[in-house]
C-alpha atoms as a PDB file:
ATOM      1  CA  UNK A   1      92.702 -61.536 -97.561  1.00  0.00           C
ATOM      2  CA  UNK A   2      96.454 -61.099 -97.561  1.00  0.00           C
ATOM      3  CA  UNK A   3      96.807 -57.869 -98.420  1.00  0.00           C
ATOM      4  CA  UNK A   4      94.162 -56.718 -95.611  1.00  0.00           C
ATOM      5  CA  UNK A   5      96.124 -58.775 -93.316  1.00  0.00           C
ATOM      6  CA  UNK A   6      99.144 -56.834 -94.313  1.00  0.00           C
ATOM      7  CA  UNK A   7      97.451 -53.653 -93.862  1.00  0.00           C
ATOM      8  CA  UNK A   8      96.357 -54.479 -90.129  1.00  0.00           C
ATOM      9  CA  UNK A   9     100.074 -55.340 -89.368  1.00  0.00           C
ATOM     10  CA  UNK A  10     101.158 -51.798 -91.105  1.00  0.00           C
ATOM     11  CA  UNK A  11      98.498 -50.204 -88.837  1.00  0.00           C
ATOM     12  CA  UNK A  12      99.052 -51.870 -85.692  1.00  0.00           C
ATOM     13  CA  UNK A  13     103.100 -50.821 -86.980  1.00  0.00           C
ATOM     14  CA  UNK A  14     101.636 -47.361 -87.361  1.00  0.00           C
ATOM     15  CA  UNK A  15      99.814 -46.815 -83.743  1.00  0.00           C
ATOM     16  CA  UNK A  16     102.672 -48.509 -82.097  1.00  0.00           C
ATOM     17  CA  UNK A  17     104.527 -45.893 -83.542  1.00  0.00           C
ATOM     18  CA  UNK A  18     103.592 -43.490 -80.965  1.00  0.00           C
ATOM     19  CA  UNK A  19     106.274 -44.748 -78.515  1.00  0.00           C
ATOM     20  CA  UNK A  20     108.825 -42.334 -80.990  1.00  0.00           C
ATOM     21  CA  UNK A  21     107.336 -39.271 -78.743  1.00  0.00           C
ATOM     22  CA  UNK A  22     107.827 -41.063 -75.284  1.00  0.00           C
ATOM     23  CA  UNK A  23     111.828 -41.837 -76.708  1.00  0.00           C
ATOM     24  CA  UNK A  24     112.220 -38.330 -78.460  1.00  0.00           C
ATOM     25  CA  UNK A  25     113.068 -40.327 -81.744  1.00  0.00           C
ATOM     26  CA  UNK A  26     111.632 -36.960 -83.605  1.00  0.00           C
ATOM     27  CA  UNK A  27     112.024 -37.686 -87.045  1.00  0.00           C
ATOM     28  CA  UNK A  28     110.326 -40.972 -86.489  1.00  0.00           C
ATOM     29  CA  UNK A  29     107.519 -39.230 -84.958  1.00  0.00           C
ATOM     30  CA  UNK A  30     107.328 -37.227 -87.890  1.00  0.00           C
ATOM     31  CA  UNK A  31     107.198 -39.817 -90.201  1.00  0.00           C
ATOM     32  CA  UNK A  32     103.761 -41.116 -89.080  1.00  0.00           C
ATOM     33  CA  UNK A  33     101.714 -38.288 -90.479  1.00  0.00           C
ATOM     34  CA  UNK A  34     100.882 -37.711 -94.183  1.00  0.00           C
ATOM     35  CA  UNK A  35     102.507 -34.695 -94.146  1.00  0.00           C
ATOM     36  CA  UNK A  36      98.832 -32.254 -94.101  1.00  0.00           C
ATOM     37  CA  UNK A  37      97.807 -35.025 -90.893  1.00  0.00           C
ATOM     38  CA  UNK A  38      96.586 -33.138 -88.273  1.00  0.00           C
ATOM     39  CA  UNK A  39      96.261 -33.537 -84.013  1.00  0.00           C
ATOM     40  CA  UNK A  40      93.420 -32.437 -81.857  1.00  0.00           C
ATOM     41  CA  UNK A  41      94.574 -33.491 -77.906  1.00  0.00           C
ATOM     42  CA  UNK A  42      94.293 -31.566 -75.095  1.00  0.00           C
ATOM     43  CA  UNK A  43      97.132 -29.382 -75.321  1.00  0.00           C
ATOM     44  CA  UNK A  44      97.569 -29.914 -79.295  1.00  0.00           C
ATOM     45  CA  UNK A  45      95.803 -28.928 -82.416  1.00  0.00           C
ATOM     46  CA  UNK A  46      97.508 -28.443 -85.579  1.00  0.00           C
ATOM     47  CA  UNK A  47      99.859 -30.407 -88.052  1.00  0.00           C
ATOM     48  CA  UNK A  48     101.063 -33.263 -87.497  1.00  0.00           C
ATOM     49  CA  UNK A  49     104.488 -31.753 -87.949  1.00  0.00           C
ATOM     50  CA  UNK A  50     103.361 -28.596 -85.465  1.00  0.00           C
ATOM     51  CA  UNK A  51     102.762 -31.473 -83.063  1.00  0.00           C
ATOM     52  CA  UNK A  52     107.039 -32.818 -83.214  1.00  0.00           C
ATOM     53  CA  UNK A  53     108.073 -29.416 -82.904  1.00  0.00           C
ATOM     54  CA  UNK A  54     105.532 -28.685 -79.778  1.00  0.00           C
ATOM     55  CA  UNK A  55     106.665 -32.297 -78.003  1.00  0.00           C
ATOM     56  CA  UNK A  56     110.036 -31.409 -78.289  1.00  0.00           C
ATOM     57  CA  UNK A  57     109.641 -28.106 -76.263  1.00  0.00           C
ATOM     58  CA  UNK A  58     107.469 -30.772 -73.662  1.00  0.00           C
ATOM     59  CA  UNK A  59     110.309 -32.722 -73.683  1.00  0.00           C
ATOM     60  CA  UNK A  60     112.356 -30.390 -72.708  1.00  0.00           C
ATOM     61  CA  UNK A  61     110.419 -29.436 -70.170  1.00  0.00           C
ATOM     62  CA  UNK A  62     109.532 -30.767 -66.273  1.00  0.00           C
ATOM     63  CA  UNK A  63     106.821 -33.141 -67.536  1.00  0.00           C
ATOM     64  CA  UNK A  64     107.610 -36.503 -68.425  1.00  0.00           C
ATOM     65  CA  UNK A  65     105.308 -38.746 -70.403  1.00  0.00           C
ATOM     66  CA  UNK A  66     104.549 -42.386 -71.662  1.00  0.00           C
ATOM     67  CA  UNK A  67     101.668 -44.168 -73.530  1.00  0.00           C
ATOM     68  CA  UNK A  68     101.106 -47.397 -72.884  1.00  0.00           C
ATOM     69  CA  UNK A  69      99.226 -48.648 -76.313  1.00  0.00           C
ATOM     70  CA  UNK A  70      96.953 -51.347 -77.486  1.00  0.00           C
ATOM     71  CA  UNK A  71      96.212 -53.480 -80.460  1.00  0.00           C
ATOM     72  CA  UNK A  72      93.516 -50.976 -82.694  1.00  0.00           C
ATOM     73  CA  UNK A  73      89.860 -51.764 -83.886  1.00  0.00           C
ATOM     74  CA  UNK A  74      90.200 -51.252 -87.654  1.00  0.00           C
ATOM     75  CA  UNK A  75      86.954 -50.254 -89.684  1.00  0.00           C
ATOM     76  CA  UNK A  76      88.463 -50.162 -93.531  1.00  0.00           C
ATOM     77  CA  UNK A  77      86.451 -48.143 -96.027  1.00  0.00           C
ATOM     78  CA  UNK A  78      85.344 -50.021 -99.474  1.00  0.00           C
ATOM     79  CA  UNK A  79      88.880 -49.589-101.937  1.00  0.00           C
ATOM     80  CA  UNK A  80      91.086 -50.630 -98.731  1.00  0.00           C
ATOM     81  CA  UNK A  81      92.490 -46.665 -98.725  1.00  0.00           C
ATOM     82  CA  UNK A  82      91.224 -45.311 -95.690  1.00  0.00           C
ATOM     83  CA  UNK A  83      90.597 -46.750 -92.077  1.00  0.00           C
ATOM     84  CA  UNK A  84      89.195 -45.601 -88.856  1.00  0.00           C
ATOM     85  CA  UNK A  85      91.006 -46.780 -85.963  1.00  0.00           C
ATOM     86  CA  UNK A  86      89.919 -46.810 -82.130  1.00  0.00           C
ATOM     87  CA  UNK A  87      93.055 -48.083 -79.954  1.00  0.00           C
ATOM     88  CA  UNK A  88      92.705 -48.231 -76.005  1.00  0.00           C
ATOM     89  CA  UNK A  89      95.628 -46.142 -74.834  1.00  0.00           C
ATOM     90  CA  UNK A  90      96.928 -44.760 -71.498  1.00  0.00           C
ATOM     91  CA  UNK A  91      98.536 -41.678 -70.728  1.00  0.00           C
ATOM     92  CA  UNK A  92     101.244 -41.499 -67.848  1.00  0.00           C
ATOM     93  CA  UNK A  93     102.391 -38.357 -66.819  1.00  0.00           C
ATOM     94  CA  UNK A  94     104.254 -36.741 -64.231  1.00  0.00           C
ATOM     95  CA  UNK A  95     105.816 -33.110 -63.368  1.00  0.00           C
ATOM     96  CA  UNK A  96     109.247 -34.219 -61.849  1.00  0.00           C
ATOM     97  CA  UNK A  97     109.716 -30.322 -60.459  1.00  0.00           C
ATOM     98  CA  UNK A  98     106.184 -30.972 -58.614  1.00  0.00           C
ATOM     99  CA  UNK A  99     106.519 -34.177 -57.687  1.00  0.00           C
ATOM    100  CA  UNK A 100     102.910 -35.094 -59.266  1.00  0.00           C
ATOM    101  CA  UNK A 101     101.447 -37.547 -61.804  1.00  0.00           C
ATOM    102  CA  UNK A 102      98.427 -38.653 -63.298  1.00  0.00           C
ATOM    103  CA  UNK A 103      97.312 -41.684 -65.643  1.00  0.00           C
ATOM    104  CA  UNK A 104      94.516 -41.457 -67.503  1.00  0.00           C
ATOM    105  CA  UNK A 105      93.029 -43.722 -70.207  1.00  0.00           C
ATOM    106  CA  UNK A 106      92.332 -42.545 -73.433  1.00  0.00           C
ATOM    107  CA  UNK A 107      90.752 -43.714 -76.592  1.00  0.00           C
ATOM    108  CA  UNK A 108      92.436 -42.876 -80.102  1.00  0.00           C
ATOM    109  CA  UNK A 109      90.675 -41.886 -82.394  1.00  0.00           C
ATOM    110  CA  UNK A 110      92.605 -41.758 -85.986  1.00  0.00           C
ATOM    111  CA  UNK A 111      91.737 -41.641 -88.928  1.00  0.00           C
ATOM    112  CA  UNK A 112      94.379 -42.899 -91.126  1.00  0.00           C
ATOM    113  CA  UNK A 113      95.202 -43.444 -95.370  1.00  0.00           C
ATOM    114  CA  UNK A 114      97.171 -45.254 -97.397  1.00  0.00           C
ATOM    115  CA  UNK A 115      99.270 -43.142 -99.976  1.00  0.00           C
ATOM    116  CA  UNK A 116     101.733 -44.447-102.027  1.00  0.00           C
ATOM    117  CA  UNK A 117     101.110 -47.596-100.383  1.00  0.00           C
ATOM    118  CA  UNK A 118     102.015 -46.511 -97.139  1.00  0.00           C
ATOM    119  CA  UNK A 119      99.924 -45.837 -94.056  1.00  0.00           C
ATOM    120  CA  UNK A 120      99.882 -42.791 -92.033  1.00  0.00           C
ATOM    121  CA  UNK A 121      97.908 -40.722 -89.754  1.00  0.00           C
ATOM    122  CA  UNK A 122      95.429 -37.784 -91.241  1.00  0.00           C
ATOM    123  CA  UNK A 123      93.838 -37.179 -88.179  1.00  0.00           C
ATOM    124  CA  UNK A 124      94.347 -37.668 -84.523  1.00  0.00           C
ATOM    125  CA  UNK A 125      91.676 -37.150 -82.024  1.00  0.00           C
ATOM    126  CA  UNK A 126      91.384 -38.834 -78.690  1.00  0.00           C
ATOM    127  CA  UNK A 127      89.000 -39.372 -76.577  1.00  0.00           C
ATOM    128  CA  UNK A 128      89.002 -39.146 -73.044  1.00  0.00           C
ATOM    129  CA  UNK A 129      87.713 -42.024 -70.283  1.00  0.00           C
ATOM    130  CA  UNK A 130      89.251 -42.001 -66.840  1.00  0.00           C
ATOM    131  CA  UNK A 131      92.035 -40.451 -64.913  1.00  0.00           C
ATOM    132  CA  UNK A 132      93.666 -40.016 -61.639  1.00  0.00           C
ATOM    133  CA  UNK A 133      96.488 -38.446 -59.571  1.00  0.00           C
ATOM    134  CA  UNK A 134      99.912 -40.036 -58.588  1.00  0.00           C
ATOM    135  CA  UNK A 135     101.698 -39.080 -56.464  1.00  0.00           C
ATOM    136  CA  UNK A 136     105.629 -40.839 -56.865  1.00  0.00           C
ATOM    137  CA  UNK A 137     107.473 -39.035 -53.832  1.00  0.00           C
ATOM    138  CA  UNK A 138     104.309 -38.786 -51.444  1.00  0.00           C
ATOM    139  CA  UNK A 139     101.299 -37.147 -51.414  1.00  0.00           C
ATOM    140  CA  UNK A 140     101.461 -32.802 -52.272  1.00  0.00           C
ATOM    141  CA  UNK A 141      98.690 -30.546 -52.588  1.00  0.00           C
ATOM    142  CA  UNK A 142      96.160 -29.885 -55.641  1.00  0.00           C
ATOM    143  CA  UNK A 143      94.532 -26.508 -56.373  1.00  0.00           C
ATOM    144  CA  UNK A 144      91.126 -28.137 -56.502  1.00  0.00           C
ATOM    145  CA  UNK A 145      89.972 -24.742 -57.771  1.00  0.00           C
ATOM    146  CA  UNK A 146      91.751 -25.638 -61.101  1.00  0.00           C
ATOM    147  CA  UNK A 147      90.739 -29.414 -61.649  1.00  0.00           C
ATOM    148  CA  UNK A 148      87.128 -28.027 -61.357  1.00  0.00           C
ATOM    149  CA  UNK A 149      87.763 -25.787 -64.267  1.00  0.00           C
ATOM    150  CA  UNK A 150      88.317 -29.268 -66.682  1.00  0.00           C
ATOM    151  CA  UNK A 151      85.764 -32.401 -67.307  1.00  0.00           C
ATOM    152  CA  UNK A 152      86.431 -34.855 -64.750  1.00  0.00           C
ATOM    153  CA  UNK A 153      87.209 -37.658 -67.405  1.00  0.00           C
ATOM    154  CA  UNK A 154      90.885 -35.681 -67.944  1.00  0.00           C
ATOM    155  CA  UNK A 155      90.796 -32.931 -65.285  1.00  0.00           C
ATOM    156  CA  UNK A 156      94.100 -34.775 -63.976  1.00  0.00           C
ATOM    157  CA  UNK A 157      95.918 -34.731 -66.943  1.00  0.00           C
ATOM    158  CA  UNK A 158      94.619 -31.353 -67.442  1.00  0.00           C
ATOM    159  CA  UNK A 159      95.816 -29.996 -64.388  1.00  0.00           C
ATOM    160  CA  UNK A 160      99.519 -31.938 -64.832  1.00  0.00           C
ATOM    161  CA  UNK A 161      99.508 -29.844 -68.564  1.00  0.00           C
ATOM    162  CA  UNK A 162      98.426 -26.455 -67.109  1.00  0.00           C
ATOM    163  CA  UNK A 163     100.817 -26.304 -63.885  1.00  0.00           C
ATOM    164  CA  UNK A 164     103.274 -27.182 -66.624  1.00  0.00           C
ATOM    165  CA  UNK A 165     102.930 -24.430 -69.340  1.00  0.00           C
ATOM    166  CA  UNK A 166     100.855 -26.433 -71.555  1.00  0.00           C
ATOM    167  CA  UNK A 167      97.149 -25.281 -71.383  1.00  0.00           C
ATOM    168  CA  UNK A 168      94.014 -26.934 -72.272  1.00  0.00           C
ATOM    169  CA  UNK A 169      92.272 -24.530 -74.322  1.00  0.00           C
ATOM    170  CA  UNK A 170      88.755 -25.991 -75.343  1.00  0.00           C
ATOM    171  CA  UNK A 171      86.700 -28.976 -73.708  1.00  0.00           C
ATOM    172  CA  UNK A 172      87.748 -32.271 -75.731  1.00  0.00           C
ATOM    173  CA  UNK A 173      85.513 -35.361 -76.333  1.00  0.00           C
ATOM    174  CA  UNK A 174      84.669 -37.562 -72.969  1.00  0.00           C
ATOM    175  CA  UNK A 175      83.259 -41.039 -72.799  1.00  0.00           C
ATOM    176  CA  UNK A 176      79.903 -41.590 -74.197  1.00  0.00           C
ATOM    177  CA  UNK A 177      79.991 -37.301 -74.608  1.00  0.00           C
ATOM    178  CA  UNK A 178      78.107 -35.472 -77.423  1.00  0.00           C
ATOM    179  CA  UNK A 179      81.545 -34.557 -78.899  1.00  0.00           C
ATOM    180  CA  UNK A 180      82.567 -38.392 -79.019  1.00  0.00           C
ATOM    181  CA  UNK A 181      79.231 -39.227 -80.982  1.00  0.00           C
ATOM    182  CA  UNK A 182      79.910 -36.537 -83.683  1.00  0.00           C
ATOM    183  CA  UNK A 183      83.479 -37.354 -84.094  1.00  0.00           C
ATOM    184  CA  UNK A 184      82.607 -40.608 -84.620  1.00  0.00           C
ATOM    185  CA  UNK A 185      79.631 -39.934 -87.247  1.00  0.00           C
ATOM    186  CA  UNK A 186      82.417 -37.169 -89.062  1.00  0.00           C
ATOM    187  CA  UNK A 187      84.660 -39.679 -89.466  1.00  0.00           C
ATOM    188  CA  UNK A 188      81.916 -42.133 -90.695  1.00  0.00           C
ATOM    189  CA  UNK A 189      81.046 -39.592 -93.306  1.00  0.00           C
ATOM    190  CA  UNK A 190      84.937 -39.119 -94.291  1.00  0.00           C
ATOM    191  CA  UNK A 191      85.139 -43.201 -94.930  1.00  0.00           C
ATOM    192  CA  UNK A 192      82.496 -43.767 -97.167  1.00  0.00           C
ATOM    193  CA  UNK A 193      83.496 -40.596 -99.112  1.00  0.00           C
END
């Protein structure tokens, strides 16, 4: 019972983790993928270490970002090795060049092992459930002809990532969407494995 308490607080650790992109602490960022993890998000997929190197050119960029995370559902497989973890999450984002935001809430969907007694991400997926526009120095105009091109679920943050030199090249997994059910029985089939 210890030990699996011990592994919840290295996982929780581990998700809250995340706020190393928001702060551009890139090394940290690094450090929370076993080193083949891989990221599927919308403007993402690759390494894990692909991932630092493409955040860094973001944050050097006109978008700003910040994830507000919570406390993660933790299904452990059999030996204690592997996890699947669902954490409630929400994505703030804003062009500061065209005065626009969005916020829109996300589910994480990792799947995570412990090597060498330490926990890290092997794969990131996320899982899209709401957004909407801000607007932080007054309303501006949106080219509705280009949130229609994206699922409503992330169109927003979508539409911040495209105006922004970050495209969305694929549709990604939406709230109670096809693509969320088979991610979820993939990753079922990776645990007991």
């Amino acid at each position: 019972m210890q030990n699996q308490l011990q592994d919840r607080q290295a996982l929780n650790d581990l998700i809250n983790g995340w706020m190393h992109r928001d702060l551009g602490e890139w090394e940290q960022l690094r450090e929370l993928f076993h080193p083949d993890g891989t990221i599927e998000i919308t403007w993402f997929e690759g390494l894990g270490s692909d991932f630092v190197e493409g955040s860094m050119r973001m944050g050097a960029s006109d978008v700003r970002t910040k994830h507000l995370i919570a406390t993660p559902a933790i299904t452990f497989n059999a030996t204690g090795t592997k996890a699947i973890l669902e954490t409630n999450a929400m994505i703030i984002a804003e062009n500061v060049k065209l005065n626009l935001g969005c916020e829109c809430h996300n589910r994480f969907y990792d799947r995570v092992e412990k090597r060498d007694g330490v926990w890290k991400l092997s794969h990131r997926q996320s899982i899209y459930d709401m957004g909407t526009f801000t607007f932080p120095m007054g309303l501006v105009e949106i080219d509705q002809s280009v949130v229609a091109k994206y699922p409503r679920e992330y169109a927003t943050l979508a539409y911040i990532l495209e105006k922004s030199g970050f495209p969305v090249q694929r549709v990604f997994a939406t709230r109670g969407s096809v693509l969320e059910q088979d991610m979820k029985r993939d990753a079922k089939t990776w645990l007991s494995r």
